[in-house]
PDB file of N, CA and C in Angstrom:
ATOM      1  N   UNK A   1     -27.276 -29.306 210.196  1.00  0.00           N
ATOM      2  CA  UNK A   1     -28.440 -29.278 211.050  1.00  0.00           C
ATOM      3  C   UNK A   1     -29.488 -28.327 210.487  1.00  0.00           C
ATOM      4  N   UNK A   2     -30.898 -28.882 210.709  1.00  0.00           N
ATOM      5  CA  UNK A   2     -31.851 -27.560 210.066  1.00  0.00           C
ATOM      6  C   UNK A   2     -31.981 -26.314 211.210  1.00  0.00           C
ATOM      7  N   UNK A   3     -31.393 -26.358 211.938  1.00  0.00           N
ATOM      8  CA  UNK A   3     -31.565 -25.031 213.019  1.00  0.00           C
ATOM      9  C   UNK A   3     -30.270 -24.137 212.559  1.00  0.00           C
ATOM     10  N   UNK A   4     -29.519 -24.691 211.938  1.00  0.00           N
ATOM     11  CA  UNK A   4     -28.323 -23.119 211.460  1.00  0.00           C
ATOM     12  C   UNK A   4     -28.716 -22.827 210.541  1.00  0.00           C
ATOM     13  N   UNK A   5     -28.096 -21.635 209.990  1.00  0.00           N
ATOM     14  CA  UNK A   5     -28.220 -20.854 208.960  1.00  0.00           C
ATOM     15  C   UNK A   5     -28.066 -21.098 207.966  1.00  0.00           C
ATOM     16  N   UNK A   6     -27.994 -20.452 207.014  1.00  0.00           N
ATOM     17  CA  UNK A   6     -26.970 -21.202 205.664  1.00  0.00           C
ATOM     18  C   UNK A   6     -26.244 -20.562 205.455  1.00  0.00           C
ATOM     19  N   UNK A   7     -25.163 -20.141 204.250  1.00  0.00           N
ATOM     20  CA  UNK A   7     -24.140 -19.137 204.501  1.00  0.00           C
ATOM     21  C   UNK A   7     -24.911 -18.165 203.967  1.00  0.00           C
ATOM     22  N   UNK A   8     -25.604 -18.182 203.132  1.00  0.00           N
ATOM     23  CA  UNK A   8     -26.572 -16.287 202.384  1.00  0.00           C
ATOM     24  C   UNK A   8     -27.208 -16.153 203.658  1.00  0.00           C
ATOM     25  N   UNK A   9     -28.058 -16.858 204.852  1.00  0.00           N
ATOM     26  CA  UNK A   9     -27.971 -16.516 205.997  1.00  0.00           C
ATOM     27  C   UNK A   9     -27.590 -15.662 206.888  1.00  0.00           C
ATOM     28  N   UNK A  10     -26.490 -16.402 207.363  1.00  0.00           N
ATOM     29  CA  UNK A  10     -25.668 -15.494 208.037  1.00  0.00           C
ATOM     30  C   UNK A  10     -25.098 -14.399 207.860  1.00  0.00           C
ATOM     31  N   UNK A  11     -24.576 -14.673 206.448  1.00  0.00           N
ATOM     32  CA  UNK A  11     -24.287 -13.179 205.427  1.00  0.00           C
ATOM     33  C   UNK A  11     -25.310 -12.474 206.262  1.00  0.00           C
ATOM     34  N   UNK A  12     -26.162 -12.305 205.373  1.00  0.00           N
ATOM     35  CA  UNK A  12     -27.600 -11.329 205.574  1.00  0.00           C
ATOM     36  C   UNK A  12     -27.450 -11.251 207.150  1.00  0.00           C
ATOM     37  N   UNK A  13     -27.690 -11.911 208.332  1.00  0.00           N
ATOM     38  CA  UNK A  13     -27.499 -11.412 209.566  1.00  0.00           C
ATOM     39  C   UNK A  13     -26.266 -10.631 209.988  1.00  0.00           C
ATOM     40  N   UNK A  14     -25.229 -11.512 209.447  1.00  0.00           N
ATOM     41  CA  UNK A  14     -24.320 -10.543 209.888  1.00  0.00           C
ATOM     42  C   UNK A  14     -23.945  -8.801 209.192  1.00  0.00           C
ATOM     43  N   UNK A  15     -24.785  -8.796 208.257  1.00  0.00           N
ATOM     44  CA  UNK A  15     -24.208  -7.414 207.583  1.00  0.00           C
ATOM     45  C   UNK A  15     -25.659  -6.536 207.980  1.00  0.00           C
ATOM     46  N   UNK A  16     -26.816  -7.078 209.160  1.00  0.00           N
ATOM     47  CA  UNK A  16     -27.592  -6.032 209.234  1.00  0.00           C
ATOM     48  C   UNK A  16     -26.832  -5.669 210.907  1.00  0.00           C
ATOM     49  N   UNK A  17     -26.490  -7.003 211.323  1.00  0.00           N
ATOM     50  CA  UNK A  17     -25.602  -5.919 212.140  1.00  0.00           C
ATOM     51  C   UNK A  17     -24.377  -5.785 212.408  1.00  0.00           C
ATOM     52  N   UNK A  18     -23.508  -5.626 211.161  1.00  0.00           N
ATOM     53  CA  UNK A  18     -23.103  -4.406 210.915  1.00  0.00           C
ATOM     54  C   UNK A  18     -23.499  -2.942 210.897  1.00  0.00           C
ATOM     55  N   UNK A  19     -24.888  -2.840 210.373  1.00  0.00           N
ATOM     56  CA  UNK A  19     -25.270  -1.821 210.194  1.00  0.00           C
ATOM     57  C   UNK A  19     -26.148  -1.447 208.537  1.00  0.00           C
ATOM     58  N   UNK A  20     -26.062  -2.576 207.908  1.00  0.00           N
ATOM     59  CA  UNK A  20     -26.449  -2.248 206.829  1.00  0.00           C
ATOM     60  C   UNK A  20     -28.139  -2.436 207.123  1.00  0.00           C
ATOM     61  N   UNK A  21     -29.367  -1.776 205.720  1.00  0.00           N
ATOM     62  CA  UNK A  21     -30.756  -1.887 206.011  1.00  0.00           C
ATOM     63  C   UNK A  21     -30.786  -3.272 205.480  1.00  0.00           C
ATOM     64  N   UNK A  22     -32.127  -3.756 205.642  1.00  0.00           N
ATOM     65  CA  UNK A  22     -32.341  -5.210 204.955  1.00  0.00           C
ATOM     66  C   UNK A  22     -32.424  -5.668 203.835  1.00  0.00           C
ATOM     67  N   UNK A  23     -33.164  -4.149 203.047  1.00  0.00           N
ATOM     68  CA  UNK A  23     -32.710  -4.506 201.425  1.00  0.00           C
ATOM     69  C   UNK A  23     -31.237  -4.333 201.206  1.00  0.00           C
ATOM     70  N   UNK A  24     -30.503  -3.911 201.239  1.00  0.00           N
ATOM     71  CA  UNK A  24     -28.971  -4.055 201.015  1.00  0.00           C
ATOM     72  C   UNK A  24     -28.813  -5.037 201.456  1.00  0.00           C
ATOM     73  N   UNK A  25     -28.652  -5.289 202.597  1.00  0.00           N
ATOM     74  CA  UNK A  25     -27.777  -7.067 203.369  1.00  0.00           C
ATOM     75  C   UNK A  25     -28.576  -8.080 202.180  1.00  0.00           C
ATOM     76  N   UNK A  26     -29.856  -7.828 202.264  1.00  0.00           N
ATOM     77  CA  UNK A  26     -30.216  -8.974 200.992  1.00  0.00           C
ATOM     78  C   UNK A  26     -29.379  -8.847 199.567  1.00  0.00           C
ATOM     79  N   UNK A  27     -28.991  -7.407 199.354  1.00  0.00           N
ATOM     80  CA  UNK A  27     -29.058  -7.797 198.057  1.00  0.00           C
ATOM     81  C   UNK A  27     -27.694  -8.172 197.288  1.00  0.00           C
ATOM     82  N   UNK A  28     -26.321  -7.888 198.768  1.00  0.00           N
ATOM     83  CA  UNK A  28     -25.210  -7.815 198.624  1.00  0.00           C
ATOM     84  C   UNK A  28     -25.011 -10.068 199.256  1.00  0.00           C
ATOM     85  N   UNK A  29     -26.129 -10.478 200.348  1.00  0.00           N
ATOM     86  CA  UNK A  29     -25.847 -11.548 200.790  1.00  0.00           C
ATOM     87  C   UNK A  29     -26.728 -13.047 199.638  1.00  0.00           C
ATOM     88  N   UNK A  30     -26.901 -12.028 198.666  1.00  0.00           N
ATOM     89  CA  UNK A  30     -28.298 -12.934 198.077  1.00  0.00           C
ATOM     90  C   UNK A  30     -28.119 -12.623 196.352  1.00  0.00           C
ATOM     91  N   UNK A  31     -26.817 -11.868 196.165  1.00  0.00           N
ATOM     92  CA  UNK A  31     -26.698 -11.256 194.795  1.00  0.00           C
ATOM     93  C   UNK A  31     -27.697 -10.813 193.789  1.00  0.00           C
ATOM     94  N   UNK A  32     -29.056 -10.288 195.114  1.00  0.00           N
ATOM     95  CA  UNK A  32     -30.212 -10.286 194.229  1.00  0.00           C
ATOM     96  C   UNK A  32     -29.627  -8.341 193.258  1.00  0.00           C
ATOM     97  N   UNK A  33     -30.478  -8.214 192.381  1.00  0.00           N
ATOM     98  CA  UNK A  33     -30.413  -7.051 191.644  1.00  0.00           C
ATOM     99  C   UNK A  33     -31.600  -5.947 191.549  1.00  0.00           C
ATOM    100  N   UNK A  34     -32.927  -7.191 191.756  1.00  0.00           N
ATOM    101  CA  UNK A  34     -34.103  -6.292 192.203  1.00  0.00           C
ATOM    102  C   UNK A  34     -34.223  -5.934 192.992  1.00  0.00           C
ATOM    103  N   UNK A  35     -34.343  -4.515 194.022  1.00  0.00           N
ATOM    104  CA  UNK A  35     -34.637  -4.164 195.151  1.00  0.00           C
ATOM    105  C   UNK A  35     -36.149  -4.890 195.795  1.00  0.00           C
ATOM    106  N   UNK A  36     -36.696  -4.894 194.992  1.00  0.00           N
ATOM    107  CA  UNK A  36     -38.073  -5.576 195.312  1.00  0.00           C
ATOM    108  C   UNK A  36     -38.153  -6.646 196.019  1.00  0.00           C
ATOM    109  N   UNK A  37     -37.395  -7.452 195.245  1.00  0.00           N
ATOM    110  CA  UNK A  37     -37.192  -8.933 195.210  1.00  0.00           C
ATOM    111  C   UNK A  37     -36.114  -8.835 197.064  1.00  0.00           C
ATOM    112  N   UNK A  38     -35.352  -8.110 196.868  1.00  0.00           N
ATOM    113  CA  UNK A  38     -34.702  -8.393 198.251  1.00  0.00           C
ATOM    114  C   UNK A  38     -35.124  -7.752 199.347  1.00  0.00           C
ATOM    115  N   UNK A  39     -35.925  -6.444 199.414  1.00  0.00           N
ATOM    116  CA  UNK A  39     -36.970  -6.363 200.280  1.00  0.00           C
ATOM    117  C   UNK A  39     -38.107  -7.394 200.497  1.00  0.00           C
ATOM    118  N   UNK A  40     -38.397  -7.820 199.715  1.00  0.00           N
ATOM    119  CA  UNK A  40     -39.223  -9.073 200.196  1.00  0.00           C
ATOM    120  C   UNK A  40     -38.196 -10.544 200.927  1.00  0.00           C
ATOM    121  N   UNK A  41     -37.015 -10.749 200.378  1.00  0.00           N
ATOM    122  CA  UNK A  41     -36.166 -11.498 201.241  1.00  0.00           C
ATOM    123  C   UNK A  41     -35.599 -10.853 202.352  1.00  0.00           C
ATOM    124  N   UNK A  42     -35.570  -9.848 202.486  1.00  0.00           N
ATOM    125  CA  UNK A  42     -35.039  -9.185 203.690  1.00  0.00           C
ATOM    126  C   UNK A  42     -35.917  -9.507 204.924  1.00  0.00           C
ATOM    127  N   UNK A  43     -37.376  -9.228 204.531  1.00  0.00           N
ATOM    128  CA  UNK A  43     -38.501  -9.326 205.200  1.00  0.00           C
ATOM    129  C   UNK A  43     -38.937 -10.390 205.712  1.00  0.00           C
ATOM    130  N   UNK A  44     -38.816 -11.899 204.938  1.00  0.00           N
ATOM    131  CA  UNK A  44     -39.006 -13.319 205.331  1.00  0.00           C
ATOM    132  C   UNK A  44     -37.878 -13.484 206.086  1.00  0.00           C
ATOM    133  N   UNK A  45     -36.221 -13.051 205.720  1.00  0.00           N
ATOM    134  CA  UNK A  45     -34.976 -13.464 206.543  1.00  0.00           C
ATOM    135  C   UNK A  45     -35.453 -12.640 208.310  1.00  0.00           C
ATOM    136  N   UNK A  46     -35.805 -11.809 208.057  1.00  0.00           N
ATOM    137  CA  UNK A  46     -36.176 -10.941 209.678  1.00  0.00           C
ATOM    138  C   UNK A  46     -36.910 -11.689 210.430  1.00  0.00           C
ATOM    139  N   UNK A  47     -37.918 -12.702 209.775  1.00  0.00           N
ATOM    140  CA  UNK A  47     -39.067 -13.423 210.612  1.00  0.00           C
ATOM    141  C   UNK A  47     -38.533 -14.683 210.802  1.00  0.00           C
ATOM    142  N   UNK A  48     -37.918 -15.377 210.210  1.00  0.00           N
ATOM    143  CA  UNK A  48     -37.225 -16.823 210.755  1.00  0.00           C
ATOM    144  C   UNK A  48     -36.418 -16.267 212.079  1.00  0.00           C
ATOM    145  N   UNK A  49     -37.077 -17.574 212.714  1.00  0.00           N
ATOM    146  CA  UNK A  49     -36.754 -17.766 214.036  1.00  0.00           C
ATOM    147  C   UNK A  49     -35.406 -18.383 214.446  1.00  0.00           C
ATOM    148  N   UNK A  50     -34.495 -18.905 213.303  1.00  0.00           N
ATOM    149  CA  UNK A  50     -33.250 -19.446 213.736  1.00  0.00           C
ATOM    150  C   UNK A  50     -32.162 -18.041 213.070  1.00  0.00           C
ATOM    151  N   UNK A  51     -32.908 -16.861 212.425  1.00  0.00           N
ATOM    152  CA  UNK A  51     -32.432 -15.582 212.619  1.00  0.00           C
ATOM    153  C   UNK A  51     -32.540 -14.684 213.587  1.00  0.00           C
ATOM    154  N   UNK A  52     -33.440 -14.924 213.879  1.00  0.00           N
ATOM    155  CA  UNK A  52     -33.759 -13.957 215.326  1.00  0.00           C
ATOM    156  C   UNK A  52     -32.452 -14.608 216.215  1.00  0.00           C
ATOM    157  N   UNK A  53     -32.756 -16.141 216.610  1.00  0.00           N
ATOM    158  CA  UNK A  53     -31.745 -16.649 217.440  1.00  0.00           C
ATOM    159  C   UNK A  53     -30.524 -15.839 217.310  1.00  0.00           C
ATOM    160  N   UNK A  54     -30.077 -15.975 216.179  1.00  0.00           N
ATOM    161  CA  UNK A  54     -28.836 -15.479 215.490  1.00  0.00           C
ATOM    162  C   UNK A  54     -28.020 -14.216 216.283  1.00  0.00           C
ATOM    163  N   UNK A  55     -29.326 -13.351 215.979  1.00  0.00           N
ATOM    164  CA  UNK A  55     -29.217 -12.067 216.679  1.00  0.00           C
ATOM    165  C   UNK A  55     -29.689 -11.692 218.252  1.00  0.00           C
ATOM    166  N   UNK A  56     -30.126 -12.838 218.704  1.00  0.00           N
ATOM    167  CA  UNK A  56     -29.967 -12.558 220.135  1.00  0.00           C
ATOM    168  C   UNK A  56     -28.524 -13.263 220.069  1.00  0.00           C
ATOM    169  N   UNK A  57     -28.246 -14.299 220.278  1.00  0.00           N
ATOM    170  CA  UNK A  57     -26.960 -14.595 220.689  1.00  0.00           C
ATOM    171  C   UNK A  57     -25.626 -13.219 220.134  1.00  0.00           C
ATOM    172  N   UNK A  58     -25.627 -12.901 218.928  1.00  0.00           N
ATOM    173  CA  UNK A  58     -24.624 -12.028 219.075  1.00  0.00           C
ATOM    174  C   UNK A  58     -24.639 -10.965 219.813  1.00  0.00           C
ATOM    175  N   UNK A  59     -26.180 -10.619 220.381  1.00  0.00           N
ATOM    176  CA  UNK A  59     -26.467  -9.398 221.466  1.00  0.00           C
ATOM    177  C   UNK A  59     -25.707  -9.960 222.654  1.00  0.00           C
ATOM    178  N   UNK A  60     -25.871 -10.941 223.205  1.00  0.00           N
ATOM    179  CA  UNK A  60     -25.587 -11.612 224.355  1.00  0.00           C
ATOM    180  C   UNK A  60     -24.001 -11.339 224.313  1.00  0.00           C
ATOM    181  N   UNK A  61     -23.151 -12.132 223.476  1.00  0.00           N
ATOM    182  CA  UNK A  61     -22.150 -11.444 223.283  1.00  0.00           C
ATOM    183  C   UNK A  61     -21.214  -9.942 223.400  1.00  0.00           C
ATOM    184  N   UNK A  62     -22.449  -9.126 222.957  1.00  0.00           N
ATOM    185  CA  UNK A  62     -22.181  -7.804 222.806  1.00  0.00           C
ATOM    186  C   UNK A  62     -22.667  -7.333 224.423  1.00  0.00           C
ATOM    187  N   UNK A  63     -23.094  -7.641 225.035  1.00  0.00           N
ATOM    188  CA  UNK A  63     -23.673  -7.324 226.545  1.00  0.00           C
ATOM    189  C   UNK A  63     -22.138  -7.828 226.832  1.00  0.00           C
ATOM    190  N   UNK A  64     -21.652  -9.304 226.928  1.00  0.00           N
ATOM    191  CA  UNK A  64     -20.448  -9.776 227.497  1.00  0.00           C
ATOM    192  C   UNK A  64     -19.546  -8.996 227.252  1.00  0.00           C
ATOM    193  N   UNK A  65     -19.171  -8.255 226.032  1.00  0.00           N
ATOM    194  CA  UNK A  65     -18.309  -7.671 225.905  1.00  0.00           C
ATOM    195  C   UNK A  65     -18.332  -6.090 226.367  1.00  0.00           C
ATOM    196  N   UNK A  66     -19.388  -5.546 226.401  1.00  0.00           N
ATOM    197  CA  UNK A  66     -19.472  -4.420 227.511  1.00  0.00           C
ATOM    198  C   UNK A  66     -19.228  -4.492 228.721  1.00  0.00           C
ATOM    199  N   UNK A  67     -19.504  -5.064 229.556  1.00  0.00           N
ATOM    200  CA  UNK A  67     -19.240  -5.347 230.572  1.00  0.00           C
ATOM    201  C   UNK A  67     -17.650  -5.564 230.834  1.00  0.00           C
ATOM    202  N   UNK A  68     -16.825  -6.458 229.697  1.00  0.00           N
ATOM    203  CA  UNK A  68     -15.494  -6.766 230.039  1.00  0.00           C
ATOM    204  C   UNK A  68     -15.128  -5.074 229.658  1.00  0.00           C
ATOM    205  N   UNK A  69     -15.324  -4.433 228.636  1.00  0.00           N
ATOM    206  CA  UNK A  69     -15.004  -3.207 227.965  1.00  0.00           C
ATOM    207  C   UNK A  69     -14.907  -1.559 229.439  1.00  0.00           C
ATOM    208  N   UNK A  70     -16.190  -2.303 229.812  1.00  0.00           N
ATOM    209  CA  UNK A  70     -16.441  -1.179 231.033  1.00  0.00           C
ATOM    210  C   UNK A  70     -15.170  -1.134 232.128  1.00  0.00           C
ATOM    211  N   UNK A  71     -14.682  -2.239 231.915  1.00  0.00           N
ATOM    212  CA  UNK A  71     -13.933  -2.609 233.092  1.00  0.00           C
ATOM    213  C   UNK A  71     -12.221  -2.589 232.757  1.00  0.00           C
ATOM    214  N   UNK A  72     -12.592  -2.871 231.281  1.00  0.00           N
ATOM    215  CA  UNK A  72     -10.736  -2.923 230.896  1.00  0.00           C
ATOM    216  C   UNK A  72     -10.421  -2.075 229.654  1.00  0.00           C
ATOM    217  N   UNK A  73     -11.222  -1.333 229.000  1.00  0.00           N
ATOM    218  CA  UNK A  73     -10.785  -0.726 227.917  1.00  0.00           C
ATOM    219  C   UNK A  73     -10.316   0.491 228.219  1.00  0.00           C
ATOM    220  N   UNK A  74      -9.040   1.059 227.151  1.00  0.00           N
ATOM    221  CA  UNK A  74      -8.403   1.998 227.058  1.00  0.00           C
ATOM    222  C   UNK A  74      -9.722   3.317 226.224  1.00  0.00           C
ATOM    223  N   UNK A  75      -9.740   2.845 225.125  1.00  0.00           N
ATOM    224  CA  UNK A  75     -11.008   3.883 224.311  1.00  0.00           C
ATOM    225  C   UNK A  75     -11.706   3.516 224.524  1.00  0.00           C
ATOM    226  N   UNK A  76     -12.654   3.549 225.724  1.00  0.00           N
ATOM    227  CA  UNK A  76     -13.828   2.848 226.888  1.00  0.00           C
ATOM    228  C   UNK A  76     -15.363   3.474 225.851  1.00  0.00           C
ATOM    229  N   UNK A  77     -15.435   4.759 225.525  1.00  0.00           N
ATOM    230  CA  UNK A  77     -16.511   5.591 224.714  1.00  0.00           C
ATOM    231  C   UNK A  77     -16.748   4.964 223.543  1.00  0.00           C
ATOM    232  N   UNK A  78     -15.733   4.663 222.572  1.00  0.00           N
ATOM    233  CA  UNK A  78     -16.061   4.351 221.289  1.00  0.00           C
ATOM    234  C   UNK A  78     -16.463   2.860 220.727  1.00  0.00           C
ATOM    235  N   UNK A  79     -15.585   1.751 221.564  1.00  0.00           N
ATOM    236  CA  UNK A  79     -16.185   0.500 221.924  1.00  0.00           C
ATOM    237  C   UNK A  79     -17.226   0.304 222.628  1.00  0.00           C
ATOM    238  N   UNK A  80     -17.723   1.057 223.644  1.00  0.00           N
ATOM    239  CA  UNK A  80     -18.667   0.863 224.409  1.00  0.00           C
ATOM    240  C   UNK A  80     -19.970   1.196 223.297  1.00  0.00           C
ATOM    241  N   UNK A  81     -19.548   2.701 222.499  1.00  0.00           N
ATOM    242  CA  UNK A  81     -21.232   2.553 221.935  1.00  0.00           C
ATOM    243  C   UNK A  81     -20.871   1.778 220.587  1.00  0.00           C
ATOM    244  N   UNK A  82     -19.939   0.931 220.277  1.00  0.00           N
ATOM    245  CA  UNK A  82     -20.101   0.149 218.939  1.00  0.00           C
ATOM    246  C   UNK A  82     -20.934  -0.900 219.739  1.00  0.00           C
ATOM    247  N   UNK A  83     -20.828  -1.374 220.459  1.00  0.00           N
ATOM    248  CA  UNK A  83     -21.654  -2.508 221.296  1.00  0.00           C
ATOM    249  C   UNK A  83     -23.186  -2.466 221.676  1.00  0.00           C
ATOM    250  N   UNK A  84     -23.145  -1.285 222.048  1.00  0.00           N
ATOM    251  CA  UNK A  84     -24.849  -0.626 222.210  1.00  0.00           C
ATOM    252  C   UNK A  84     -25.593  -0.386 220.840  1.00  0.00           C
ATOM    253  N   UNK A  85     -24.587   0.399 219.930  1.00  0.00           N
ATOM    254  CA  UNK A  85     -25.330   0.109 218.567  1.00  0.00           C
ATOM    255  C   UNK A  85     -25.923  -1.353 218.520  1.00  0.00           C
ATOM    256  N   UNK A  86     -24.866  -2.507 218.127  1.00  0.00           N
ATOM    257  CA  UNK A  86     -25.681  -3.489 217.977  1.00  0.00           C
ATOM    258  C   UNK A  86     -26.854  -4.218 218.821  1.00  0.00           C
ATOM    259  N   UNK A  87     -26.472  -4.017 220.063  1.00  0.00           N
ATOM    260  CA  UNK A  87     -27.805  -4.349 220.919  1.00  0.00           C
ATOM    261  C   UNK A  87     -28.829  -3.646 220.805  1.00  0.00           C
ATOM    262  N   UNK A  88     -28.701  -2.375 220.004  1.00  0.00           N
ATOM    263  CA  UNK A  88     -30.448  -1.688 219.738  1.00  0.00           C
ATOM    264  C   UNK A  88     -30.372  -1.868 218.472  1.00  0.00           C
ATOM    265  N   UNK A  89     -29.532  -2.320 217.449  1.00  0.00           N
ATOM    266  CA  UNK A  89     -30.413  -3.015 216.022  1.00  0.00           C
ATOM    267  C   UNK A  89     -30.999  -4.143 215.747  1.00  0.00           C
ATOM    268  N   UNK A  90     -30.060  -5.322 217.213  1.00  0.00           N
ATOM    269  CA  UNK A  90     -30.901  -6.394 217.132  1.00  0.00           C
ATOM    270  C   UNK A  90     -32.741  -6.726 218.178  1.00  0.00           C
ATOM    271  N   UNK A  91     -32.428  -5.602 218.643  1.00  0.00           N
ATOM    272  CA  UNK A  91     -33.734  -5.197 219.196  1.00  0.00           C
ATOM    273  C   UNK A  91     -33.893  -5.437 221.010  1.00  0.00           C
ATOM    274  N   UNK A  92     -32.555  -5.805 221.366  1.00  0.00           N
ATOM    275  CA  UNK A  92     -32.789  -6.192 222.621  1.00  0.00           C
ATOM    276  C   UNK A  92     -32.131  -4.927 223.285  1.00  0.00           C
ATOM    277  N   UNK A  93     -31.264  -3.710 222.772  1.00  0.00           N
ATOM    278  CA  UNK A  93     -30.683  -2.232 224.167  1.00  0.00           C
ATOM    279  C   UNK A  93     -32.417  -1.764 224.534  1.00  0.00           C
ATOM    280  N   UNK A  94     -31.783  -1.010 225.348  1.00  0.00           N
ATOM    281  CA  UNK A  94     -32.623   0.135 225.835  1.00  0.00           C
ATOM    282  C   UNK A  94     -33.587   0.825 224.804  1.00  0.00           C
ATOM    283  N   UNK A  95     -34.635   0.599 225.320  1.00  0.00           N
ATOM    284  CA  UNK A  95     -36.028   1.855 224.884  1.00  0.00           C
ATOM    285  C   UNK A  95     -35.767   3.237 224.888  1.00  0.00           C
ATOM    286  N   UNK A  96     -35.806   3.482 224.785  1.00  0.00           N
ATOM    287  CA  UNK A  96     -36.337   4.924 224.386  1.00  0.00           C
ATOM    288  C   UNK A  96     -37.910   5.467 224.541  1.00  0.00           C
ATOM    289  N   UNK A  97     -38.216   6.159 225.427  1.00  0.00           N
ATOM    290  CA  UNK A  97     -39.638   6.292 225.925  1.00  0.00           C
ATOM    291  C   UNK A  97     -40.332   6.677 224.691  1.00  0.00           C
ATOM    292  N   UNK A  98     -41.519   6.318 224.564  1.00  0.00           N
ATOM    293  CA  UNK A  98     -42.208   7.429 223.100  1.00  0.00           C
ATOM    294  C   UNK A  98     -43.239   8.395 224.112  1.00  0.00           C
ATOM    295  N   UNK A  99     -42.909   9.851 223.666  1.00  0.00           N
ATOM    296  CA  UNK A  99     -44.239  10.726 224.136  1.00  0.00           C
ATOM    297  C   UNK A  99     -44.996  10.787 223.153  1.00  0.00           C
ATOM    298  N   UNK A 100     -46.346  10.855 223.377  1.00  0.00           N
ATOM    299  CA  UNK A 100     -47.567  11.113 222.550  1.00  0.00           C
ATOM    300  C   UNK A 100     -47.974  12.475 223.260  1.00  0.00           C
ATOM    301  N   UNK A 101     -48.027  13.839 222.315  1.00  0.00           N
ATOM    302  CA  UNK A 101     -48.779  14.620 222.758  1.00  0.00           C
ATOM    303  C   UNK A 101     -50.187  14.849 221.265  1.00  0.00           C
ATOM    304  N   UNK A 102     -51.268  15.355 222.766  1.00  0.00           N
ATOM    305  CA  UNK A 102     -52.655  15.550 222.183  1.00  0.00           C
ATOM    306  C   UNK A 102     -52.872  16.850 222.172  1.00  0.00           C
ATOM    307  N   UNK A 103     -53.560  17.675 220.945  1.00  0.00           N
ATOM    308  CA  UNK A 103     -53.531  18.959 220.425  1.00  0.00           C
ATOM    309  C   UNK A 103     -55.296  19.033 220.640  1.00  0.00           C
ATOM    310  N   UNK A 104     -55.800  20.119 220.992  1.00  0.00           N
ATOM    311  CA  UNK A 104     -57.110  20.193 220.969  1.00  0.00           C
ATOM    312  C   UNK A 104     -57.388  21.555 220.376  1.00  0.00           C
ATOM    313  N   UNK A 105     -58.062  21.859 219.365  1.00  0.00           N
ATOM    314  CA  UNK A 105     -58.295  23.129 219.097  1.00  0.00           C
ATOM    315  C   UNK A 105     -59.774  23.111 219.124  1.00  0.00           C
ATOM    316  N   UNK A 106     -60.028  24.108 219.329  1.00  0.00           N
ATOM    317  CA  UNK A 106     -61.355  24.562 219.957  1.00  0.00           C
ATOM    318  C   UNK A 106     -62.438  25.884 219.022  1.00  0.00           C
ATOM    319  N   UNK A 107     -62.604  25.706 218.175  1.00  0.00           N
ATOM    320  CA  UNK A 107     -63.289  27.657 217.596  1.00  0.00           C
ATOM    321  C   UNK A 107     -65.126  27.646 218.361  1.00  0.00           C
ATOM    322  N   UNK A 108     -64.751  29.141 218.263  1.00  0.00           N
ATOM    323  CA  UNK A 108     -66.399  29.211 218.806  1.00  0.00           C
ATOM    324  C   UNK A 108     -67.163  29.748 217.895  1.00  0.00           C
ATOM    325  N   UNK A 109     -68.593  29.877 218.011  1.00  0.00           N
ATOM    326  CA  UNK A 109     -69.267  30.392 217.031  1.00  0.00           C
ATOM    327  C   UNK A 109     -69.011  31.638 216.082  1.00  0.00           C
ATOM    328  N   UNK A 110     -67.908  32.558 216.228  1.00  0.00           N
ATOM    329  CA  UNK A 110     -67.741  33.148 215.617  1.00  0.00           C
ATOM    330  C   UNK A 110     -66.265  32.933 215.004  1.00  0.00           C
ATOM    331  N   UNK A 111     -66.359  32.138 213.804  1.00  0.00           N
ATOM    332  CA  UNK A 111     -65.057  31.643 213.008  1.00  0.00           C
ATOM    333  C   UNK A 111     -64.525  32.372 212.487  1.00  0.00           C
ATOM    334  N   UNK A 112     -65.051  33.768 211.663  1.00  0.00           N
ATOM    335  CA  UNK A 112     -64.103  34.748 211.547  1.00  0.00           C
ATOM    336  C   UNK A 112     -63.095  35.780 212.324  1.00  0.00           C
ATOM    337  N   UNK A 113     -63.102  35.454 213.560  1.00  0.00           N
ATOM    338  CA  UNK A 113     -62.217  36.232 214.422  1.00  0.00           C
ATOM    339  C   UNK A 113     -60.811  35.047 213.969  1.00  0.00           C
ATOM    340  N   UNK A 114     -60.721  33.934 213.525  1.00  0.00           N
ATOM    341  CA  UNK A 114     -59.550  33.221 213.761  1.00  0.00           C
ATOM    342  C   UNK A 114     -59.238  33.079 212.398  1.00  0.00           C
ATOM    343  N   UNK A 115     -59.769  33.666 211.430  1.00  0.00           N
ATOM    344  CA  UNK A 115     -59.274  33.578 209.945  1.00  0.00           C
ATOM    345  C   UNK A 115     -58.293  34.153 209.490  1.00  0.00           C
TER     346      UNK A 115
END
């Protein structure tokens, strides 16, 4: 079907979440040797849309399996955040707020008092 992957595909999805960056998963799923060359495949593999799919569905998964984990696991901590890892690499856990702070400095006409 043209909506699955191919296997250098999935490779590449599955080893970014694992945890690997995108030039690596490219260059280990794509036997490329130029970093260049697989940062730029890393970069086109991130924007196809039957990759994205990819990685929501294994999020979805990883939500299912928290939930069973919350409820029946013995090492409840260490499974629980292997699961949250992947739901915030594939982009769908929890935010994280961003603060922006604004700095104003001010001198007055006499600039040598602050030198």
């Amino acid at each position: 079907m043209k909506d699955e992957l191919t296997p250098k595909q999935k490779k590449f999805a599955d080893l970014i979440i694992e945890g690997r960056n995108g030039t690596d998963a490219a260059v280990e799923a794509y036997g490329l040797t130029n970093r260049n060359s697989a940062a730029v495949t890393a970069s086109r593999n991130m924007r196809l849309g039957k990759v994205r799919e990819y990685f929501t569905d294994q999020g979805y998964g990883a939500a299912t399996r928290i939930v069973k984990l919350s409820k029946e696991a013995k090492s409840e901590a260490v499974r629980l955040r292997a699961n949250i890892d992947i739901l915030d690499r594939i982009g769908i856990g929890v935010k994280k707020p961003e603060v922006a702070l604004g700095v104003q400095i001010n001198f007055g006409e006499d600039r040598d008092e602050y030198a």
